[in-house]
Protein backbone atom coordinates (compact mmCIF):
# COMPACT_ATOMS: atom_id res chain seq x y z
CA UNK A 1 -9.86 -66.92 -10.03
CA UNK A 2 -6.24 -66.63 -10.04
CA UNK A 3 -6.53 -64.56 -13.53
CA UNK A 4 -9.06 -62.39 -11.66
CA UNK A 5 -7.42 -61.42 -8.96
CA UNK A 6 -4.50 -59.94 -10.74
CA UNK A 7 -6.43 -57.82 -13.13
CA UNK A 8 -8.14 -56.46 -10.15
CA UNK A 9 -4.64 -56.21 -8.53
CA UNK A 10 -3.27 -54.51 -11.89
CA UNK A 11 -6.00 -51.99 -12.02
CA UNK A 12 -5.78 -50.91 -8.20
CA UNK A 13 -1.89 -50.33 -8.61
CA UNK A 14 -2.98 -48.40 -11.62
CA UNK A 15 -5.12 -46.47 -10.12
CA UNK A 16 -3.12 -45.54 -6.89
CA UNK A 17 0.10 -44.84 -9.29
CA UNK A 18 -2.37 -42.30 -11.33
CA UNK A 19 -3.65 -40.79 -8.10
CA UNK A 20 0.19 -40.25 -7.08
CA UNK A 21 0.60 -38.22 -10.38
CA UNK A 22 -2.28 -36.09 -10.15
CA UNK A 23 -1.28 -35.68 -6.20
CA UNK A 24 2.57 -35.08 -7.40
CA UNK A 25 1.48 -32.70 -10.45
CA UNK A 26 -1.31 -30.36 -8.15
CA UNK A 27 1.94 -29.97 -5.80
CA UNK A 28 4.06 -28.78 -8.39
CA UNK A 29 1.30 -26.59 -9.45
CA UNK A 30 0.65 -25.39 -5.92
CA UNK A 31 4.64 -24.62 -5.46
CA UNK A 32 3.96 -22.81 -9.04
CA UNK A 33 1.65 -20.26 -7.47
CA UNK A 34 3.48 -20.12 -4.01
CA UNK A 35 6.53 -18.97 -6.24
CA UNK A 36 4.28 -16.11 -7.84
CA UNK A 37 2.82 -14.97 -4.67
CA UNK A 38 6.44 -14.60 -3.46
CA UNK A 39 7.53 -12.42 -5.72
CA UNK A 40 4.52 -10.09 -6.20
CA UNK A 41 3.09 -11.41 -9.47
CA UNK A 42 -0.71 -12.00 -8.28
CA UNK A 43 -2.11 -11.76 -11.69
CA UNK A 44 0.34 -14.46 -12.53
CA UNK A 45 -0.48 -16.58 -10.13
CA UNK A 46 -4.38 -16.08 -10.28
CA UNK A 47 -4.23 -17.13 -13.44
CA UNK A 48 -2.56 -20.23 -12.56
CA UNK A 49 -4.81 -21.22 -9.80
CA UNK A 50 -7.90 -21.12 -12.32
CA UNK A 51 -5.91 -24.22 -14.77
CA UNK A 52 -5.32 -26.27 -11.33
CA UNK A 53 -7.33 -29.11 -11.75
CA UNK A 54 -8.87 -30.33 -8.72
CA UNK A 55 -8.78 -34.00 -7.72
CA UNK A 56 -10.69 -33.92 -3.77
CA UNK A 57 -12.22 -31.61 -1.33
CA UNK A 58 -8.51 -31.43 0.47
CA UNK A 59 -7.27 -30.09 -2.50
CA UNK A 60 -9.59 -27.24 -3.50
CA UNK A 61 -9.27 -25.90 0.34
CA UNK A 62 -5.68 -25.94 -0.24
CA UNK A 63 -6.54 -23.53 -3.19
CA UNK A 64 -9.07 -21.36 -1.18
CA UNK A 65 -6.33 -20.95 1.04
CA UNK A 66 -4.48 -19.05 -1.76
CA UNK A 67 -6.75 -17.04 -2.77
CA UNK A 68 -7.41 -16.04 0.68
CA UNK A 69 -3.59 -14.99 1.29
CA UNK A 70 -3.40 -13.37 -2.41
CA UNK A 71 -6.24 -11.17 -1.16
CA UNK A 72 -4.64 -10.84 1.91
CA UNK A 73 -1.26 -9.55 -0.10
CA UNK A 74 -3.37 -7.05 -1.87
CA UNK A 75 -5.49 -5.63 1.63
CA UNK A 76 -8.91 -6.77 0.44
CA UNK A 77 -9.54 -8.25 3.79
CA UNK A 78 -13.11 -8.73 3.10
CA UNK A 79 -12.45 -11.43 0.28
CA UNK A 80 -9.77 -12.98 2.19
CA UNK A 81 -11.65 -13.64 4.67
CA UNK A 82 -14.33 -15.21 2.23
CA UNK A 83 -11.61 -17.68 1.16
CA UNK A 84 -10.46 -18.39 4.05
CA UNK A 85 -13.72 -19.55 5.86
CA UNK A 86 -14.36 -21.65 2.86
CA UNK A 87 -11.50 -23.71 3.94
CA UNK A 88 -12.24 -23.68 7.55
CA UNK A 89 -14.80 -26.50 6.93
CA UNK A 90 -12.36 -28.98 5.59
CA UNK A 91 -11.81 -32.44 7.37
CA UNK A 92 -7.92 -32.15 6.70
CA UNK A 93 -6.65 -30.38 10.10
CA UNK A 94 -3.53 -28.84 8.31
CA UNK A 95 -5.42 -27.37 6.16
CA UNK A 96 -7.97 -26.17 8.98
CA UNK A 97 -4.97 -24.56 11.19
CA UNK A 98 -3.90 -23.04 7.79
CA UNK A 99 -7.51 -21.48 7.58
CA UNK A 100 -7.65 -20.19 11.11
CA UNK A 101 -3.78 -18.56 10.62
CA UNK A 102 -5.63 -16.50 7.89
CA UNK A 103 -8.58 -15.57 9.56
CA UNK A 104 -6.61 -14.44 12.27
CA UNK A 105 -4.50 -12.34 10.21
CA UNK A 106 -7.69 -10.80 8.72
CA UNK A 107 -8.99 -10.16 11.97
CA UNK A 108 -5.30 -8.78 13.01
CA UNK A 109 -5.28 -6.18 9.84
CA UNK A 110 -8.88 -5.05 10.57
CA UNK A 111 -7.88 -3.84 14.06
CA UNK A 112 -10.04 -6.69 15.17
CA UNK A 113 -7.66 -7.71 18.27
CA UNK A 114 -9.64 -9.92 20.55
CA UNK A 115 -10.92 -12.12 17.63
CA UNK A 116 -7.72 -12.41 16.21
CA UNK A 117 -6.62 -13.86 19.37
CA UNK A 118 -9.51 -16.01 19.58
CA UNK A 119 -8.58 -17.64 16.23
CA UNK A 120 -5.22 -17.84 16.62
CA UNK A 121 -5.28 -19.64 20.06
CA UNK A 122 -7.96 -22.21 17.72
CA UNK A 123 -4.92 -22.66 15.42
CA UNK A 124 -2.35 -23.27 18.15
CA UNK A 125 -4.92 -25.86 19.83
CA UNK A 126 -5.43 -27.75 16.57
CA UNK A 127 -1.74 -27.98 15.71
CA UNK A 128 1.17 -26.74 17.81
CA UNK A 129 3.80 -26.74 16.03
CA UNK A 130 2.77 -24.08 13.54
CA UNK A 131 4.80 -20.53 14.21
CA UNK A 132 2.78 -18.33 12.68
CA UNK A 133 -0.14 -17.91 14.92
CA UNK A 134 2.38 -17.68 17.75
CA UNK A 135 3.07 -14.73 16.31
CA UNK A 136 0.05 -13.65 15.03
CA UNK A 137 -0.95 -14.35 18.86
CA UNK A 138 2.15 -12.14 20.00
CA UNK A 139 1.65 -9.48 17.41
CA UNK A 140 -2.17 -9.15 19.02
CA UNK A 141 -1.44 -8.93 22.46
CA UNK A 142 1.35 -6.34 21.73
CA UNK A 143 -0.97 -4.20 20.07
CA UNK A 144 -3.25 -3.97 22.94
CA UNK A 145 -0.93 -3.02 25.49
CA UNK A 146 0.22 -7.35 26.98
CA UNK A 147 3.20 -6.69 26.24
CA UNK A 148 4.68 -9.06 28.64
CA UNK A 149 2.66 -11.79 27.81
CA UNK A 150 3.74 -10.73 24.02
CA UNK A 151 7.50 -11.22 24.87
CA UNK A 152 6.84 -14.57 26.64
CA UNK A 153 5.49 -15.93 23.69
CA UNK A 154 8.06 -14.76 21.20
CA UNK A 155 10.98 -15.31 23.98
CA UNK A 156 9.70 -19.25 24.32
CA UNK A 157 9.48 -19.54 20.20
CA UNK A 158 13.10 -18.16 19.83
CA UNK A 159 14.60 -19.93 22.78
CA UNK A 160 13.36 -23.24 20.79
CA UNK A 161 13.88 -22.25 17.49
CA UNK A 162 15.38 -19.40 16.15
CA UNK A 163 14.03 -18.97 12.73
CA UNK A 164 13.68 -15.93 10.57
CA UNK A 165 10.02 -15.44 11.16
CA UNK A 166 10.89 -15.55 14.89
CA UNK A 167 13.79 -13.47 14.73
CA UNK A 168 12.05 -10.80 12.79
CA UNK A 169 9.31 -10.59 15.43
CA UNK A 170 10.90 -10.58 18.47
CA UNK A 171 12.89 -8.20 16.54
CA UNK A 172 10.56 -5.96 16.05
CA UNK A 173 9.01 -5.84 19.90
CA UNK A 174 12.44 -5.16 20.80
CA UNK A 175 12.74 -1.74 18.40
CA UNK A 176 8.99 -1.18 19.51
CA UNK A 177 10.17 -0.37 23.05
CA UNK A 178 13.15 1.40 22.32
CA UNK A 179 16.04 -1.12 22.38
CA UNK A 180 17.50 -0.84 19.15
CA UNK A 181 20.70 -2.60 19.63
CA UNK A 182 18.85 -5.94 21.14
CA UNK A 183 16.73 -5.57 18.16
CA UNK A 184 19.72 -5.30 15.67
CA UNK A 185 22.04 -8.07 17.41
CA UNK A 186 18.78 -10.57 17.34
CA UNK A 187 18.97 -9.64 13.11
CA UNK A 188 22.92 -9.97 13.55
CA UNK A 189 23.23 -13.26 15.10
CA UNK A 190 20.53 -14.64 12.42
CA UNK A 191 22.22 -13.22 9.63
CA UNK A 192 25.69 -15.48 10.76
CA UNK A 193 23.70 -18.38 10.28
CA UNK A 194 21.81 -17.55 7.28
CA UNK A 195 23.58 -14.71 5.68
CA UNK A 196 21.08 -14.06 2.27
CA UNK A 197 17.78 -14.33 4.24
CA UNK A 198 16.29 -11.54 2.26
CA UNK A 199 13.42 -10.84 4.28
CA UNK A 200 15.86 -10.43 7.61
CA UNK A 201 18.53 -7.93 5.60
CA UNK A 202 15.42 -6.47 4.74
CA UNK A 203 14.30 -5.17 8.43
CA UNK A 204 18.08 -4.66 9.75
CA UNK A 205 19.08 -2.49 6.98
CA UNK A 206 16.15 -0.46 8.08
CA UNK A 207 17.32 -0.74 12.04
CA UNK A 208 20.67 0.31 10.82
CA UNK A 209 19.38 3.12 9.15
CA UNK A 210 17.70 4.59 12.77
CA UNK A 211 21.66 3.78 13.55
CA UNK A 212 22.45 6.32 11.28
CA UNK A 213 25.19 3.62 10.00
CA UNK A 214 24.31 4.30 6.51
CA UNK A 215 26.43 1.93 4.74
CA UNK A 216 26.01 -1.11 6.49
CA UNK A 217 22.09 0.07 5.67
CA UNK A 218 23.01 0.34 2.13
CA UNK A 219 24.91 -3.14 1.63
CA UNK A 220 22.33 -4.91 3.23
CA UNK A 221 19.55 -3.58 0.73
CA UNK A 222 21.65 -3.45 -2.00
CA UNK A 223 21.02 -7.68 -1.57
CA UNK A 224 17.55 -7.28 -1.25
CA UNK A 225 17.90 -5.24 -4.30
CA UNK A 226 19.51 -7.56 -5.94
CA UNK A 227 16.92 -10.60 -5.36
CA UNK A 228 13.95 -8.62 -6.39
CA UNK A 229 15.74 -7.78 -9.90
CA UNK A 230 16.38 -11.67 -10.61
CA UNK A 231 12.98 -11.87 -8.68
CA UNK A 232 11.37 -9.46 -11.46
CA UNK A 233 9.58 -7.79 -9.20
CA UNK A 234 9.10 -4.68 -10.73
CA UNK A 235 7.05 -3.06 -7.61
CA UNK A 236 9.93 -4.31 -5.48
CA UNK A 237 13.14 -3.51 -7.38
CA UNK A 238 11.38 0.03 -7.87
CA UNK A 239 10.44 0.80 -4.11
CA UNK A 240 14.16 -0.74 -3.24
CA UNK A 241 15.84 1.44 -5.20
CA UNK A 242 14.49 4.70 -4.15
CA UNK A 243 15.25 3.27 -0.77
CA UNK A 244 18.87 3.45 -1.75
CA UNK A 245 18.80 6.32 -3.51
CA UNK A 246 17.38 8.27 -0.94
CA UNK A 247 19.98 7.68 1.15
CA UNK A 248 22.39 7.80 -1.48
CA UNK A 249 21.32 9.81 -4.77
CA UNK A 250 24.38 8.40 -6.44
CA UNK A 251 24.67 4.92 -5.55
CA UNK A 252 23.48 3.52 -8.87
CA UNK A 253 25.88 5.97 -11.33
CA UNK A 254 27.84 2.54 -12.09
CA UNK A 255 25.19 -0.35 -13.07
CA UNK A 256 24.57 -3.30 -10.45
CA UNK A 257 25.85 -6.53 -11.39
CA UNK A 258 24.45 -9.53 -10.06
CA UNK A 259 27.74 -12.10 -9.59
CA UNK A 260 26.59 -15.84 -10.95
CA UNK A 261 27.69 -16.75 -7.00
CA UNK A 262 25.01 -14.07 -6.05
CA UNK A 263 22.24 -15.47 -8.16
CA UNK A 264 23.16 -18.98 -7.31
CA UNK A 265 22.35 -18.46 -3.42
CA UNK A 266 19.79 -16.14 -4.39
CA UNK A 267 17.78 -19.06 -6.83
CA UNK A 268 18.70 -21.22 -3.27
CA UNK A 269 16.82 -18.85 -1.25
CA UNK A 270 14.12 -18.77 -3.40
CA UNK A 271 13.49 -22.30 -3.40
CA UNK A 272 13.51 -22.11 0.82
CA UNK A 273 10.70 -19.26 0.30
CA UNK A 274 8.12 -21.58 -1.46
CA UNK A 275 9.02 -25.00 0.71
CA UNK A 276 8.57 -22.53 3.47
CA UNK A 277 5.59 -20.84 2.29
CA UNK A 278 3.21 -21.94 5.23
CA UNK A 279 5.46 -20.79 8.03
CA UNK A 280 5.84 -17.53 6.73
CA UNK A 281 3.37 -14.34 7.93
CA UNK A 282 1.76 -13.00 4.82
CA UNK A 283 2.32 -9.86 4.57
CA UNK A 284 -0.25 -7.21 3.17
CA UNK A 285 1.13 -5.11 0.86
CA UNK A 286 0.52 -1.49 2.62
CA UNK A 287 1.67 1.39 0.40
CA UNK A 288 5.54 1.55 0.04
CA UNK A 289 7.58 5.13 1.46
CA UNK A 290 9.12 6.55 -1.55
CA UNK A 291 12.51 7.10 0.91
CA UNK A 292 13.82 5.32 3.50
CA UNK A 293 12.52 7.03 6.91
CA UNK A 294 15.48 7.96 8.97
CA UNK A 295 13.20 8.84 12.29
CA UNK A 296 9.44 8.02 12.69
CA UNK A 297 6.92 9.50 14.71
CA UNK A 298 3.10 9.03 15.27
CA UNK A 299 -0.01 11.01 14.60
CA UNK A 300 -3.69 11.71 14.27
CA UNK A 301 -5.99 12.53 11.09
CA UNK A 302 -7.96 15.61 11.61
CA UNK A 303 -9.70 18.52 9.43
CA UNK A 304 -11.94 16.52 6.95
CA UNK A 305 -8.99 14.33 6.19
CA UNK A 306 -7.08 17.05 4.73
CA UNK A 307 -4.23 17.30 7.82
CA UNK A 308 -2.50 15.56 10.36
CA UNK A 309 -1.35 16.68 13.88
CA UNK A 310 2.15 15.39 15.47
CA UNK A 311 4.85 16.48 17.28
CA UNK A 312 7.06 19.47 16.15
CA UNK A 313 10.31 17.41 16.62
CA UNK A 314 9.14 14.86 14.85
CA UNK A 315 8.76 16.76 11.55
CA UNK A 316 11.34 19.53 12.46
CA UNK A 317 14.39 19.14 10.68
CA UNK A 318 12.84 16.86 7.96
CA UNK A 319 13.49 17.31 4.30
CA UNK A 320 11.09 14.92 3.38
CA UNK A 321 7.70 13.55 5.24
CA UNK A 322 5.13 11.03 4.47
CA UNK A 323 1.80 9.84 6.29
CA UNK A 324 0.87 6.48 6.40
CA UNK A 325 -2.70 5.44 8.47
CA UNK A 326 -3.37 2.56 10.06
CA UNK A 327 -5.12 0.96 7.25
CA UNK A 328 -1.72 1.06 5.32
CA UNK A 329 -2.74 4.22 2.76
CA UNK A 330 0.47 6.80 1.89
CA UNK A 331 0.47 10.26 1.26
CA UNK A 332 3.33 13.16 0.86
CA UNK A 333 2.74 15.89 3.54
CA UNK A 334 4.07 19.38 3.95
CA UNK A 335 4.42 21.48 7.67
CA UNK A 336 1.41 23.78 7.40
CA UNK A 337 1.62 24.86 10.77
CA UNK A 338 3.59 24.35 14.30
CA UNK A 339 4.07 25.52 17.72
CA UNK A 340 7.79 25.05 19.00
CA UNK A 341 5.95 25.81 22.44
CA UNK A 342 3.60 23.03 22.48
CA UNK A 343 5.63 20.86 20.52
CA UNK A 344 2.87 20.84 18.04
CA UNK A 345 2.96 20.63 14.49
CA UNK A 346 0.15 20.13 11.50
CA UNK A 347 0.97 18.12 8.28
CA UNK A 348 -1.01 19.26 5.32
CA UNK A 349 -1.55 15.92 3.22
CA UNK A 350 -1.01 15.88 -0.47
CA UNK A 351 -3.78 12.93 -1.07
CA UNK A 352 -6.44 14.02 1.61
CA UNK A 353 -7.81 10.40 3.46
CA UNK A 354 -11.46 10.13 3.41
CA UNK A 355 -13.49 12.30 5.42
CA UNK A 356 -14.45 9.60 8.12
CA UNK A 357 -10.65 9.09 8.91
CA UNK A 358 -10.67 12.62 10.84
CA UNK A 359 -11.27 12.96 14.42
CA UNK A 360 -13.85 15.64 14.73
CA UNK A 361 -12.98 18.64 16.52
CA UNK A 362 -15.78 18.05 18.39
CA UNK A 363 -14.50 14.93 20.31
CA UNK A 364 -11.84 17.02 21.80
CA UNK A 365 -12.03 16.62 25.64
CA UNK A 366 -10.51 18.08 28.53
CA UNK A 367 -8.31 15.81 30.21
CA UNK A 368 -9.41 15.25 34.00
CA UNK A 369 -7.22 13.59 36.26
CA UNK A 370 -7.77 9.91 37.47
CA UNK A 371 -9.20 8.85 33.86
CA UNK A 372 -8.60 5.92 32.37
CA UNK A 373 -6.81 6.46 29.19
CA UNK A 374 -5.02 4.82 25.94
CA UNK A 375 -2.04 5.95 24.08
CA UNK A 376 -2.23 4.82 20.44
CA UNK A 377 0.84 5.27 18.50
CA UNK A 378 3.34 3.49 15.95
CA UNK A 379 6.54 2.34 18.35
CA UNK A 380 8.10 0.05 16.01
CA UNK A 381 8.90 0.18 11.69
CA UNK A 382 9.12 -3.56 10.94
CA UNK A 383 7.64 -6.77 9.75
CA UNK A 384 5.05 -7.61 12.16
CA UNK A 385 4.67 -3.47 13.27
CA UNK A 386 2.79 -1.95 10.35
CA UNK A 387 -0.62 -0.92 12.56
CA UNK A 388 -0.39 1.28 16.00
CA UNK A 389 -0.05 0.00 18.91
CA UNK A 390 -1.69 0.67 21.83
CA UNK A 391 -0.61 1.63 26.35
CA UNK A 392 -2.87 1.98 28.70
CA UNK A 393 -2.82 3.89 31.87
CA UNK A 394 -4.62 7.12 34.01
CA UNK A 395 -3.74 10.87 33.86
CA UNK A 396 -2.03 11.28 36.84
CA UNK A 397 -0.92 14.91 37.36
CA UNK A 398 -2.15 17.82 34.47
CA UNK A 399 0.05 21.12 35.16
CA UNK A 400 -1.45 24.90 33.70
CA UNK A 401 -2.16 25.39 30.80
CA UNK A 402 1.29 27.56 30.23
CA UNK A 403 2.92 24.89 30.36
CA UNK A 404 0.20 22.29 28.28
CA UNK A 405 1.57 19.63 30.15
CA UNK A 406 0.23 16.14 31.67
CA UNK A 407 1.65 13.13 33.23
CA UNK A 408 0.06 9.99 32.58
CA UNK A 409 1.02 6.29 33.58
CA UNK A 410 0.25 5.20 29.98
CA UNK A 411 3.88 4.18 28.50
CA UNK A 412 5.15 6.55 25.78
CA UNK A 413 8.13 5.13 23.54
CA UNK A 414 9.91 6.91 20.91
CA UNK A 415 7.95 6.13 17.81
CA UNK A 416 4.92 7.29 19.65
CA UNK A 417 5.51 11.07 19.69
CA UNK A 418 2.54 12.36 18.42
CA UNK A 419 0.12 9.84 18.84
CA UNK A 420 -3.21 10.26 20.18
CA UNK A 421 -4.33 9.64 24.18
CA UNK A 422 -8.23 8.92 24.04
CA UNK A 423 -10.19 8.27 27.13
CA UNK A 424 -12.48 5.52 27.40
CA UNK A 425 -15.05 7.35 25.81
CA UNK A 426 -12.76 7.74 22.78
CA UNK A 427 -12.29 11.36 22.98
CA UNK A 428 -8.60 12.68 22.34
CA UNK A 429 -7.53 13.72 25.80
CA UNK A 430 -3.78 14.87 24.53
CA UNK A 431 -1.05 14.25 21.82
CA UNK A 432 2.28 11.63 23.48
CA UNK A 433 5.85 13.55 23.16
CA UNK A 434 8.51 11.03 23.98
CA UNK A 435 11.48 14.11 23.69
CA UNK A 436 11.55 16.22 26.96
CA UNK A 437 13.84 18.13 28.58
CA UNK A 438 14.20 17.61 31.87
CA UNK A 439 15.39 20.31 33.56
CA UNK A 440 13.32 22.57 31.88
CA UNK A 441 10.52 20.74 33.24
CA UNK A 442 11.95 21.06 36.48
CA UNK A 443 12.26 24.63 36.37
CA UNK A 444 9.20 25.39 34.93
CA UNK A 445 6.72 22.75 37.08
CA UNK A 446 9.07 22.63 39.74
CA UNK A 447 8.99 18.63 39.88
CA UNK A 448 11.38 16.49 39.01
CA UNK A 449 9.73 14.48 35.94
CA UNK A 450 9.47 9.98 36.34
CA UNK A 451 9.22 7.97 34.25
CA UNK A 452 5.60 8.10 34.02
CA UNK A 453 4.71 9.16 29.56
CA UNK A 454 4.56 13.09 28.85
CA UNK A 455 1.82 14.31 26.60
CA UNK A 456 0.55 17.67 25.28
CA UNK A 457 -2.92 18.61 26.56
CA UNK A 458 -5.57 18.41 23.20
CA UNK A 459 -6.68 22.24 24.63
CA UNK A 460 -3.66 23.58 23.67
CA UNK A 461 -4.71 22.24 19.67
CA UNK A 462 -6.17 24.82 19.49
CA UNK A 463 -3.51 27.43 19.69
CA UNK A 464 -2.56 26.80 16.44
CA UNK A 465 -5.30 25.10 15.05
CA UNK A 466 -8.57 26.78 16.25
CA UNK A 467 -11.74 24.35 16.75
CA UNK A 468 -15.35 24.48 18.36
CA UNK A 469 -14.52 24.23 22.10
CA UNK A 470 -18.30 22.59 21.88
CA UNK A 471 -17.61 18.60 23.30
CA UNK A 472 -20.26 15.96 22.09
CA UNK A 473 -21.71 14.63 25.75
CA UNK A 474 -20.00 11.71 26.82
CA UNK A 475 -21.20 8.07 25.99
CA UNK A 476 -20.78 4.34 26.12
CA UNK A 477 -17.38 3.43 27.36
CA UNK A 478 -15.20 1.65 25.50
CA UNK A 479 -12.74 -1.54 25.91
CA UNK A 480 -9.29 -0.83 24.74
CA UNK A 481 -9.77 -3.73 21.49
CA UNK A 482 -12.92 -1.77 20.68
CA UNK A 483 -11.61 1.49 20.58
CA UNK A 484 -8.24 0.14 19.43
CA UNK A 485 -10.38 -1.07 16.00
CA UNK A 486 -12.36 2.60 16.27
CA UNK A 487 -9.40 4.50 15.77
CA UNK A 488 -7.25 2.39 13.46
CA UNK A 489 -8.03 4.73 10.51
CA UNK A 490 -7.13 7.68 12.43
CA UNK A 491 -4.02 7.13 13.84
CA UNK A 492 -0.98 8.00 11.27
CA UNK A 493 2.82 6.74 11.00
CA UNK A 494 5.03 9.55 10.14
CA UNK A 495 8.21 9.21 8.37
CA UNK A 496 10.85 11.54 7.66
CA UNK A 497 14.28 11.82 5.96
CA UNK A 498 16.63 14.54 7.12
C-alpha cells in the first residue's frame, strides 16, 4: 500500500512539474510574440503564434487575443473582431476583460461609439483595475461631444495613478481643447519620472513641435529614433526619420550613434513594453505623414473623392499638405482652389479616396436657425486622437450672405477649422473656422462676437466650387453616434508644414 501510494505520489508531482513547463514555456512564447507585435514585425510574430503549442482552452483564448490585436495593428477591424469574440467565451475572466478591451477598440475604430461604450463599461464591471477600457471609455465619450464626463474619467485614473497610458490620454484631451501647455507639462512631469518612455517622447516631441520649439522636438525624437533602429523597425526608423528631417533636412549629415548607456535603458524599456503589454492601448497602424505637421486643421471629402474642402488659413502658408480620413488612409494634396473671403480653400488629392467617401453636393443644406447641429472635426494630433471628434449645439444667429457667416453654440477648437457642421439629418449645414478677427466682425455685423463657434455657411461652397443647388428632401433624423459613424470616412485631418 505504502509502495502504492508513492508511485501515485511520484507520478502526480510529475505531472504537475511537466504542466509548470509547458505553462512556463507557452509564457515565454507568448512574451515572444508580444515582443514582435511591439516592434512592428507581424509576419514575425504570426508565424510564431502558429508553432505555439496549446495545452487548455485558457491558453488558445490567450492566443485569439493576439491575433485579434495583430489585426487590430494592421486596421482589419473585421478579423479582429473575429478573434476577439472567439475569446469572449472563455471561463478565465482576465482573459474575458482582455476580449471585451478589444472589442471595444474595434467598435471605437469603426466609429461605432455607443457600442464601444457598452463593451467597455462590460470590461470595467468584470475587472476594475484594468486602464485600458477607462480609456477606451474616455476616448468614446470625448468623441461624441461628453467631454466632461471624458475628463472625469481620465482626471480620477491620473489622480490614482499616473502612468504613461494615462498621461498620454489625458494628454491628449488637454491639446484637443486647446491647452497646449497643460498638455505638454502632463508629458513633462512624466518624463522626470520615466525619462526613456518612448511612446510619451513620442507625443511631446509632437506638442513641442505646435510650440514651434523645434529642438526640444528634435531631441526628443531623435530617442524615439534611436529605439526603433535597435528596435529594427524598418517602418518606424523610416517614418521617424523623415519626421526629423523635415524639420531639419540636415540633421542626419553626421551618422547617429547609439551610446551602449542608450541601448542599455533602451533593451530596459523594451522589456517594460512586453510585461506591460495588456495595459497598453493597441494602436492601429493608420498611414504615417511623411513630415512632421507643424499646424493641423480639419476637413471634408467632396467631388467623387478627388478633393477636399477646409479652411484657407489652414492650408495658406503651407509648403507641404497631407489628408488623412477618418478611417486612417493618407494622401499628398495640392491648393486647387480658395477664397480668402470665405476663408475657403479646396485640396486636390494626389490618391483620390473612394467615391463613397464624398459628400454629395446634393446634401448641401441651407442652414436655418434653431437647428440642431454637430461639428465634426480633428481637435487633437495624439495617441488616443487619430478619428474626429464630434460638438454639438444649434445655429443660433446666420448673418447675409456677404458676410457667409453663422453663429452656432456647437464648440469650435483650433484643430477643427474646416470641419464639417451637419444637421441632424446629416446634411452639411457649414464648414467650422476657429481664426476670426474680431473687430472685423464687429464692423462688418455690427455685434460684438461670444464665444459661441464661427462657421462658414455651406452656400457660400459654391462660390468657388459650383454645385447643384438641388437638396435631396429631408429624412430620418439622426443621433449624434449614428451620424458620428456615417461620416467617419468623410471627415479629413489636414496637416501642414510651413
Amino acid at each position: 500500500m505504502f509502495k502504492r501510494n508513492f508511485i501515485i505520489n511520484l507520478f502526480l508531482i510529475f505531472f504537475f512539474q511537466i504542466n509548470i513547463i509547458l505553462a512556463d514555456t507557452f509564457d515565454f512564447k507568448i512574451d515572444e510574440i508580444r515582443a514582435e507585435i511591439n516592434r512592428n514585425d507581424l509576419k514575425s510574430a504570426i508565424n510564431l503564434l502558429k508553432k505555439v503549442e496549446v495545452g487548455n482552452d485558457t491558453q488558445q483564448d490567450k492566443v485569439y487575443i493576439l491575433y485579434g490585436d495583430i489585426y487590430l495593428k494592421i486596421n482589419q477591424t473585421i478579423k479582429a473582431e473575429e478573434f476577439y469574440e472567439k475569446a469572449f467565451f472563455t471561463t478565465n475572466k482576465y482573459v474575458e476583460s482582455l476580449s471585451l478591451v478589444g472589442l471595444a477598440e474595434v467598435k471605437l475604430i469603426q466609429g461605432k461609439i455607443d457600442q464601444s461604450i457598452k463593451l467597455s463599461k462590460q470590461a470595467i464591471s468584470i475587472n476594475p483595475d484594468l486602464i485600458r477600457p477607462k480609456i477606451i471609455l474616455a476616448t468614446a465619450l470625448t468623441r461624441i461631444g461628453e467631454g466632461q464626463q471624458a475628463i472625469e474619467i481620465l482626471q480620477d485614473l491620473y489622480d490614482n495613478q499616473k502612468t504613461a497610458a494615462v498621461s498620454l490620454a489625458i494628454s491628449d484631451y488637454y491639446f484637443a481643447f486647446n491647452d497646449i501647455d497643460a498638455a505638454v507639462n502632463i508629458l513633462e512631469n512624466y518624463l522626470k519620472r520615466n525619462p526613456n518612455h518612448i511612446r510619451v517622447l513620442d507625443q511631446i516631441a509632437g506638442l513641442y513641435l505646435f510650440k514651434g520649439e523645434k529642438e526640444k522636438a528634435i531631441q526628443a525624437k531623435l530617442k524615439v529614433y534611436k529605439f526603433h533602429k535597435l528596435n529594427k523597425d524598418k517602418k518606424k526608423i523610416l517614418s521617424t526619420k523623415s519626421w526629423i528631417l523635415s524639420v531639419d533636412p540636415f540633421y542626419f549629415d553626421e551618422p547617429v550613434v547609439i551610446e551602449k548607456a542608450e541601448e542599455k535603458k533602451i533593451r530596459k524599456y523594451r522589456q517594460k513594453e512586453i510585461e506591460n503589454y495588456d495595459e497598453k492601448k493597441v494602436k492601429p497602424d493608420y498611414e504615417d505623414f511623411v513630415f512632421a505637421p507643424s499646424g493641423i486643421g480639419s476637413g471634408f471629402v467632396v467631388g467623387n473623392g478627388k478633393f477636399v474642402i477646409t479652411n484657407y488659413h489652414v492650408v495658406e502658408n503651407a509648403k507641404k499638405i497631407a489628408v488623412r480620413n477618418g478611417t486612417g488612409i493618407v494622401s499628398e494634396a495640392s491648393i486647387a482652389d480658395y477664397s480668402k473671403d470665405y476663408d475657403l480653400a479646396i485640396l486636390k488629392l494626389k490618391n483620390p479616396y473612394p467615391k463613397k467617401f464624398a459628400i454629395d453636393s446634393k446634401n448641401f443644406a441651407e442652414p436655418k436657425i434653431g437647428a440642431d447641429v454637430i461639428s465634426i472635426g480633428f481637435p487633437g494630433i495624439g495617441i488616443t486622437f487619430d478619428q474626429p471628434t464630434i460638438t454639438q449645439g444649434i445655429i443660433s444667429k446666420i448673418f447675409d450672405d456677404e458676410t457667409g457667416i453663422m453663429l452656432t453654440t456647437a464648440a469650435i477648437n483650433q484643430g477643427n477649422s474646416g470641419g464639417p457642421i451637419f444637421n441632424l439629418e446629416g446634411k452639411l449645414v457649414g464648414v467650422s473656422f476657429a481664426t476670426l478677427d474680431k473687430l472685423g466682425v464687429l464692423m462688418t455685423t455690427g455685434q460684438i462676437p461670444s464665444d459661441m463657434g464661427f462657421a462658414i455657411k455651406s452656400n457660400m461652397i459654391k462660390k468657388i466650387f459650383p454645385y447643384d443647388n438641388k437638396v435631396l428632401p429631408q429624412s430620418a433624423k439622426f443621433d449624434k453616434s449614428t451620424l458620428y459613424e456615417k461620416m467617419l470616412p468623410s471627415v479629413a485631418l489636414i496637416a501642414v508644414s510651413d
